[in-house]
C-alpha atoms as a PDB file:
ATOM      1  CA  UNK A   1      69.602-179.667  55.842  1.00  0.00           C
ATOM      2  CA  UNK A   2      66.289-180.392  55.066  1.00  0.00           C
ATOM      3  CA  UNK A   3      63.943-178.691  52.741  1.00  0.00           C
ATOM      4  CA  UNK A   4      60.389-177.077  54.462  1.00  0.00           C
ATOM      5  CA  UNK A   5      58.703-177.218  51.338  1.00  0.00           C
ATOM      6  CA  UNK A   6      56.442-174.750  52.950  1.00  0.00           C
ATOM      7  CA  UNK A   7      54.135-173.326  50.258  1.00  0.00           C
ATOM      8  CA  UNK A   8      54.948-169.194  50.046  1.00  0.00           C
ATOM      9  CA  UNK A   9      51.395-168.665  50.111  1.00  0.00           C
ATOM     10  CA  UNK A  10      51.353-169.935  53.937  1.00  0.00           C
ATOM     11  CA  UNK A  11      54.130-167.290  55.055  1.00  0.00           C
ATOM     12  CA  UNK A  12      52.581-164.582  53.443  1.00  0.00           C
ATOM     13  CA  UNK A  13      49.414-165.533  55.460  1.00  0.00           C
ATOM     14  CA  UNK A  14      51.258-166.005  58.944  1.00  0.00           C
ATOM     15  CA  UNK A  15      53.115-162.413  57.694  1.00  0.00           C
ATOM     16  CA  UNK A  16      49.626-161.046  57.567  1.00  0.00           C
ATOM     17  CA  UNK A  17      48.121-163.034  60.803  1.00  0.00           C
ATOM     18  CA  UNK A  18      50.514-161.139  62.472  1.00  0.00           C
ATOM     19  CA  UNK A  19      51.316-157.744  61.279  1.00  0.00           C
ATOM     20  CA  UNK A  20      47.800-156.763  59.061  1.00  0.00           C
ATOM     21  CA  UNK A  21      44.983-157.566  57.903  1.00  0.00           C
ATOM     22  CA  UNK A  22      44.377-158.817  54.160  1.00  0.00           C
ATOM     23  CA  UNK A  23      42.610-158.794  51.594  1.00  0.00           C
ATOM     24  CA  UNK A  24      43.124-162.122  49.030  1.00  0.00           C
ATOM     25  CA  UNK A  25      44.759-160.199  46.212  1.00  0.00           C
ATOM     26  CA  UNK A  26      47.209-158.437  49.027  1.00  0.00           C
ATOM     27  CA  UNK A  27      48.148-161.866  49.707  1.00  0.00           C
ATOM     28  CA  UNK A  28      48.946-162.514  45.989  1.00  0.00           C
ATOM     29  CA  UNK A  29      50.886-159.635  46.171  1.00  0.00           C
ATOM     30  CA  UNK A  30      53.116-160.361  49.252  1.00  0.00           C
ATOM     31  CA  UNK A  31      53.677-163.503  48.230  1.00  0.00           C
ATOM     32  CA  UNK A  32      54.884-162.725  44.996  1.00  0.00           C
ATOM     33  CA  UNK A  33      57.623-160.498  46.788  1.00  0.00           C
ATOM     34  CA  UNK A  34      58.756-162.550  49.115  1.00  0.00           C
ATOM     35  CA  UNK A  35      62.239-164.258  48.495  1.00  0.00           C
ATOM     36  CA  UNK A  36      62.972-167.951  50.344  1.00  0.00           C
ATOM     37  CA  UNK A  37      66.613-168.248  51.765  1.00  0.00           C
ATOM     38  CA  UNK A  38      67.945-171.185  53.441  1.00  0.00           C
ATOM     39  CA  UNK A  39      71.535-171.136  55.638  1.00  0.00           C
ATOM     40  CA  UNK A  40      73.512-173.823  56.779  1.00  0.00           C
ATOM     41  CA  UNK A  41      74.633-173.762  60.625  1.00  0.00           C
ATOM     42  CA  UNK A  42      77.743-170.910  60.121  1.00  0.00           C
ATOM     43  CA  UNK A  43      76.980-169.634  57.116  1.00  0.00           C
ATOM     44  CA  UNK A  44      76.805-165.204  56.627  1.00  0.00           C
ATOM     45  CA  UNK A  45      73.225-163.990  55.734  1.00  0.00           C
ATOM     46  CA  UNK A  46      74.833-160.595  55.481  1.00  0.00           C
ATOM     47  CA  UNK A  47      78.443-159.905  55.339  1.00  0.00           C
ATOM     48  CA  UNK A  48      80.181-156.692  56.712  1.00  0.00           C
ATOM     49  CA  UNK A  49      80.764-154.586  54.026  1.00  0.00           C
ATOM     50  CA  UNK A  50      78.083-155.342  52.001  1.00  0.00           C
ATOM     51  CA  UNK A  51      74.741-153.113  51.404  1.00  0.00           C
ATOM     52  CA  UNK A  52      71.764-154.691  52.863  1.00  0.00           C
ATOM     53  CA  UNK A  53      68.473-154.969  50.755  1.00  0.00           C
ATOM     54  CA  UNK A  54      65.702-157.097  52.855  1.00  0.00           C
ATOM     55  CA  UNK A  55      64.070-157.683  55.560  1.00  0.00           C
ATOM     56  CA  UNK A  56      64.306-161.009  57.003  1.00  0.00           C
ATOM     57  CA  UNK A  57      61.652-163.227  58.698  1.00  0.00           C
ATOM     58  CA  UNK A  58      63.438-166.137  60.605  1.00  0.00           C
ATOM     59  CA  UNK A  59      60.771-169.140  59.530  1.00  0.00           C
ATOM     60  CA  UNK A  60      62.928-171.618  61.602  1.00  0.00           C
ATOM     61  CA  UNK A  61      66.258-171.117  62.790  1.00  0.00           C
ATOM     62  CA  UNK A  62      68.588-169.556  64.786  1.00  0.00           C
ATOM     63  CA  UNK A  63      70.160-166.135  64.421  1.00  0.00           C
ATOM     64  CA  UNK A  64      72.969-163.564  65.578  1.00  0.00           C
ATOM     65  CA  UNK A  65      73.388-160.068  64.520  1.00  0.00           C
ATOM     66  CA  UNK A  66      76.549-158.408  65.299  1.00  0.00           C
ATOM     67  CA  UNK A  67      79.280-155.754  65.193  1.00  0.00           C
ATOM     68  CA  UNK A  68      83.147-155.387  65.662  1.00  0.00           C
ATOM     69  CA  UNK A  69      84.535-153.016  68.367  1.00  0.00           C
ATOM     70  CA  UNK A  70      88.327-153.097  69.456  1.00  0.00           C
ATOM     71  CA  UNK A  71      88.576-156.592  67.409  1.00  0.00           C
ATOM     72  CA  UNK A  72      86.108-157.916  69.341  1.00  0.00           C
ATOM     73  CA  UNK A  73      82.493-158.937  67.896  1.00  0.00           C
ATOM     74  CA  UNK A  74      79.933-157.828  69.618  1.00  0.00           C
ATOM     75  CA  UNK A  75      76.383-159.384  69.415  1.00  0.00           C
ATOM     76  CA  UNK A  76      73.684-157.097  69.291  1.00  0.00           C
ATOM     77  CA  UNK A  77      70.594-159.724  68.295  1.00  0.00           C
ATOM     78  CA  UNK A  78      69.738-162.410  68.690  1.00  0.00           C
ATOM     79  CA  UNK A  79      66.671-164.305  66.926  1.00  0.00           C
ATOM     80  CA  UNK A  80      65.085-167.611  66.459  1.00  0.00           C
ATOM     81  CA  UNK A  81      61.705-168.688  65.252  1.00  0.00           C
ATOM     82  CA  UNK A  82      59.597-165.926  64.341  1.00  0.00           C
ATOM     83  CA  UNK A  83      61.998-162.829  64.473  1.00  0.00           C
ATOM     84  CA  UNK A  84      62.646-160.249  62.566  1.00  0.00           C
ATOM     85  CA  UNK A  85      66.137-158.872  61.840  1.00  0.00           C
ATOM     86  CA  UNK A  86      67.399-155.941  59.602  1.00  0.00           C
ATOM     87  CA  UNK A  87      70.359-153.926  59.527  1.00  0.00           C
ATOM     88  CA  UNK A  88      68.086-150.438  59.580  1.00  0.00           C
ATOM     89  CA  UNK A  89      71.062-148.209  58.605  1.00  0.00           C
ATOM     90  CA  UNK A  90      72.081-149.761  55.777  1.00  0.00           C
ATOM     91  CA  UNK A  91      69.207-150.759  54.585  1.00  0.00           C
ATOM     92  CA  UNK A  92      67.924-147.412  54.557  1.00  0.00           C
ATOM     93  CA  UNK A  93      70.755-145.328  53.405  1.00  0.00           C
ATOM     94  CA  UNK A  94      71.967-148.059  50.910  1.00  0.00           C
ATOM     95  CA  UNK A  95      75.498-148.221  52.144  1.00  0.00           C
ATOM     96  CA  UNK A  96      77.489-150.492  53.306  1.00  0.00           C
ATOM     97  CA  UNK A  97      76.467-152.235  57.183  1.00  0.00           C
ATOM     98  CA  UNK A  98      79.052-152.676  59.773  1.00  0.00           C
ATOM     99  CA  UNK A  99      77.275-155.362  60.988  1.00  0.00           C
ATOM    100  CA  UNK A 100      76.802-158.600  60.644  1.00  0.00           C
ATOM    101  CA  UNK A 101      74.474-161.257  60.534  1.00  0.00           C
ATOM    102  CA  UNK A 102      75.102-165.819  60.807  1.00  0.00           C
ATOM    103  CA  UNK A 103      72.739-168.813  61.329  1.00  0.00           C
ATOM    104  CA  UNK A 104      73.637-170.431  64.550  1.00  0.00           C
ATOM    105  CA  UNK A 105      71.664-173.439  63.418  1.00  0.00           C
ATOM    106  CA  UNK A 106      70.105-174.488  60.105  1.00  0.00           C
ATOM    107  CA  UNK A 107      67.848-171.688  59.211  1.00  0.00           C
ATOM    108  CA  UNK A 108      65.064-170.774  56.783  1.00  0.00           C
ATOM    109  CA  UNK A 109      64.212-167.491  56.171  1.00  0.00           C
ATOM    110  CA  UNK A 110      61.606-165.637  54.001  1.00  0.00           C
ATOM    111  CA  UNK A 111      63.013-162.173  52.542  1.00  0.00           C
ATOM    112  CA  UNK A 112      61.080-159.203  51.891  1.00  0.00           C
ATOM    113  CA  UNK A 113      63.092-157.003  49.100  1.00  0.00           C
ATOM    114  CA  UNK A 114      62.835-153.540  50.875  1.00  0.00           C
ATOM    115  CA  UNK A 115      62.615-152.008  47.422  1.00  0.00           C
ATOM    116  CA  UNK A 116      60.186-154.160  46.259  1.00  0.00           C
ATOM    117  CA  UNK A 117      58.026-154.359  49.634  1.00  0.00           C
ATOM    118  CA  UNK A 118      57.998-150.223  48.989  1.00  0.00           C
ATOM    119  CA  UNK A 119      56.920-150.252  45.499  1.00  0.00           C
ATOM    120  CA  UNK A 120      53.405-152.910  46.332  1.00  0.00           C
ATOM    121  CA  UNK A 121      52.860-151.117  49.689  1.00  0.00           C
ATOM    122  CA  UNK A 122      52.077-147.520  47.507  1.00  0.00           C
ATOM    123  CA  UNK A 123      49.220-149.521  45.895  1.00  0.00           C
ATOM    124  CA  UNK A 124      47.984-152.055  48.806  1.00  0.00           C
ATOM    125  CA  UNK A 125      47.124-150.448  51.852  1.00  0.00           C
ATOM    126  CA  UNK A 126      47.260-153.366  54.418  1.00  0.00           C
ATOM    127  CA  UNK A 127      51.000-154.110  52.972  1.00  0.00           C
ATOM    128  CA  UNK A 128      51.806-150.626  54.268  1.00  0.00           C
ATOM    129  CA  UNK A 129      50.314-151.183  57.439  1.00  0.00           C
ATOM    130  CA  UNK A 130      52.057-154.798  57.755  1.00  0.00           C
ATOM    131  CA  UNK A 131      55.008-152.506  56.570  1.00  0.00           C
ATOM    132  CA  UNK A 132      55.317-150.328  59.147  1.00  0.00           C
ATOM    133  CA  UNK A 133      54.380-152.464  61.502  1.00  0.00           C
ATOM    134  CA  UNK A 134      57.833-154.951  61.007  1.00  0.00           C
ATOM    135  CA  UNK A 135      59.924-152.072  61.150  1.00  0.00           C
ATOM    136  CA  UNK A 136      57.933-151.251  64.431  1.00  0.00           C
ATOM    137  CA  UNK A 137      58.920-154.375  66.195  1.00  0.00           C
ATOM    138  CA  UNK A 138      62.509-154.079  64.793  1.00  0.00           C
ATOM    139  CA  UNK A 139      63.070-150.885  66.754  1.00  0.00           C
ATOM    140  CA  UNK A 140      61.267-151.740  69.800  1.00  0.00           C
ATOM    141  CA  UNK A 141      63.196-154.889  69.790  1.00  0.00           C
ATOM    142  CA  UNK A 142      66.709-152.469  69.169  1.00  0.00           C
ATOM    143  CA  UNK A 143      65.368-150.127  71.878  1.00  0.00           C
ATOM    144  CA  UNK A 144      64.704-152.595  74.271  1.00  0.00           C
ATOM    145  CA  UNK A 145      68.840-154.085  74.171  1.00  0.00           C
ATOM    146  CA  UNK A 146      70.002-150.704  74.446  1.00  0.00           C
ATOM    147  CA  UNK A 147      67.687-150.163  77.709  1.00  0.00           C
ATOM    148  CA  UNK A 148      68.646-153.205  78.806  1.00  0.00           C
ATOM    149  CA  UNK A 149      72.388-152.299  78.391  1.00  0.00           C
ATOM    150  CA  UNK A 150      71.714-148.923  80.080  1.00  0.00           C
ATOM    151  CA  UNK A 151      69.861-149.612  82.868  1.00  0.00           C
ATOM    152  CA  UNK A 152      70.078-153.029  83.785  1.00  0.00           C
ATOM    153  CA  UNK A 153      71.971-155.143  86.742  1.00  0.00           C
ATOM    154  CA  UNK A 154      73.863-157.998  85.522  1.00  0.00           C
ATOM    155  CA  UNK A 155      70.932-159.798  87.227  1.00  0.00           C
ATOM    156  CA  UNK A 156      68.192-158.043  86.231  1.00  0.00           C
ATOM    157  CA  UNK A 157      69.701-158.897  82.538  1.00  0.00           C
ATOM    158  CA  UNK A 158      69.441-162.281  82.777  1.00  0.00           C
ATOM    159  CA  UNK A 159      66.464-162.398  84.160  1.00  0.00           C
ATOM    160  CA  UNK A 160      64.758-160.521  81.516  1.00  0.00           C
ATOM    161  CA  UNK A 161      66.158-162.526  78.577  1.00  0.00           C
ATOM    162  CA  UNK A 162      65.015-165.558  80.082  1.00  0.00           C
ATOM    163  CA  UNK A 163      61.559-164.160  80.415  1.00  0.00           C
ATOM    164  CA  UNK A 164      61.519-162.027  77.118  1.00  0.00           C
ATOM    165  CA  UNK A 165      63.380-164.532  75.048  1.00  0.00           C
ATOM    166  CA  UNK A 166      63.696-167.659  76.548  1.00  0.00           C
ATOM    167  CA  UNK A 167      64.406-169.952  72.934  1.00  0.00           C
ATOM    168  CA  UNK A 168      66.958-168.086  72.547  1.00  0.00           C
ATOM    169  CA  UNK A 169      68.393-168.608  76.461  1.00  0.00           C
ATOM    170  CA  UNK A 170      67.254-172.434  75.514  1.00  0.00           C
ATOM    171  CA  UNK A 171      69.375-172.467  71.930  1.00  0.00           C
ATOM    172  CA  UNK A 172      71.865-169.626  72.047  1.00  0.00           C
ATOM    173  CA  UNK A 173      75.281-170.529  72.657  1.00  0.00           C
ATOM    174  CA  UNK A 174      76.454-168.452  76.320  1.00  0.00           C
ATOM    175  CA  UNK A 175      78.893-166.692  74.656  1.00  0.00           C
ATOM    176  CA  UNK A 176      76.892-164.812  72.435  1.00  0.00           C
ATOM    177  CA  UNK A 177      74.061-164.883  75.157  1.00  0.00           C
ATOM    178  CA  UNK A 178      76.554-163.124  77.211  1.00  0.00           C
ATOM    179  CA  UNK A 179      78.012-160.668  74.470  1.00  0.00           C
ATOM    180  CA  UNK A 180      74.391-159.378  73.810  1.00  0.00           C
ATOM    181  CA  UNK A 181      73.797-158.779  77.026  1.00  0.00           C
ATOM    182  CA  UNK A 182      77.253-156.700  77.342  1.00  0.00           C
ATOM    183  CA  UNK A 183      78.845-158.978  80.090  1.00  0.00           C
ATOM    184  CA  UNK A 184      82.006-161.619  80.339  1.00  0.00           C
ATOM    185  CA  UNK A 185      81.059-165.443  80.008  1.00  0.00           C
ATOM    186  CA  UNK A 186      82.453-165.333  83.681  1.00  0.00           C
ATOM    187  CA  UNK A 187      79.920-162.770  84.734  1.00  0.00           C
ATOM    188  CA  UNK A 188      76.980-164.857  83.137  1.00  0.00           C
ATOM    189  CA  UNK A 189      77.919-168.038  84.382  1.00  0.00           C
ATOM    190  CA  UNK A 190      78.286-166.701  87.913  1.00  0.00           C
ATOM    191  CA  UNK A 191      74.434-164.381  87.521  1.00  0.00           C
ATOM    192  CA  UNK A 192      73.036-167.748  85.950  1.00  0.00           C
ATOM    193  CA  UNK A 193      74.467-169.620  89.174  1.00  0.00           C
ATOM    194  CA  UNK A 194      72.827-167.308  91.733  1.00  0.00           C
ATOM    195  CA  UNK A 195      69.801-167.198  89.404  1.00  0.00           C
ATOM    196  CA  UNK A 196      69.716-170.882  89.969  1.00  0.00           C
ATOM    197  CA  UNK A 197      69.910-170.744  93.332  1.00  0.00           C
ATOM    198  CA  UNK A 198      67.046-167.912  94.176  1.00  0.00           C
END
């Protein structure tokens, strides 16, 4: 796996392109929080059991959230380039998660300590705004599955993944593809067919 060698400095501005606004000593602040993490293809970002403590912004890679029901995991995200993923419960309760998070392909990601994101956002306005505005996007992105879940055809699934997240339809194994979007491989395979076909 090969190193980005991406200067911190440059996430903390695309951070800021994207979320706030920011002043130049914001910036030195956000960068000095923010943790670099690298994961080989497989590999556990966060481990059932254990309490989570960042925020993570997928630089490059490929990610799956997901949870155990009846012995069977279930996917509930899925993110590549640009995403955010947290596990919001434990994070902010500080207990353990019952989920679980793995790099489905070599992945780089850029942590933000919650603790330590809290603590600089009291003192930097635009931080708090950039802040809020991540946690935002994670629940619009968590409302959005369940929605989809709820009130969704098989078809009508598909279709939106492919137009909502279609990197992930590209790079996504159709397993997991399937599991997130609460169907059997069979099912997707045979929706991706007729999809094909209109």
């Amino acid at each position: 796996m090969k190193d980005l060698n991406i200067p911190i400095r440059d996430i903390a501005r695309e951070l800021a392109r994207r979320f706030s606004t920011m002043t130049h000593d914001e910036l030195d602040v956000l960068e000095s929080i923010i943790e670099p993490m690298k994961f080989v293809k497989g590999s556990t970002i966060l481990e059932v059991g254990d309490t989570s403590k960042y925020i993570y912004y997928v630089h490059q890679g490929l990610v799956r959230q997901y949870y155990y029901k009846n012995d069977k995991e279930m996917t509930s995200f899925l993110g590549v380039d640009g995403s955010i993923i947290l596990s919001v419960e434990s994070l902010f309760r500080e207990t353990p998660t019952q989920e679980c998070i793995e790099a489905l392909e070599p992945t780089y990601i850029y942590a933000l300590p919650k603790k330590r994101l809290e603590e600089v956002a009291l003192h930097n306005q635009n931080i708090q705004i950039l802040y809020r505005k991540i946690l935002e996007e994670a629940l619009i992105a968590s409302q959005v599955h369940a929605d989809l879940v709820r009130f969704e055809t098989a078809q009508d699934r598909y279709r939106r993944i492919c137009k909502q997240m279609p990197k992930v339809v590209l790079r996504a194994p159709l397993v997991f593809i399937a599991s997130y979007l609460q169907m059997t491989p069979e099912t997707l395979s045979r929706v991706r067919s007729s999809t094909l076909i209109d």
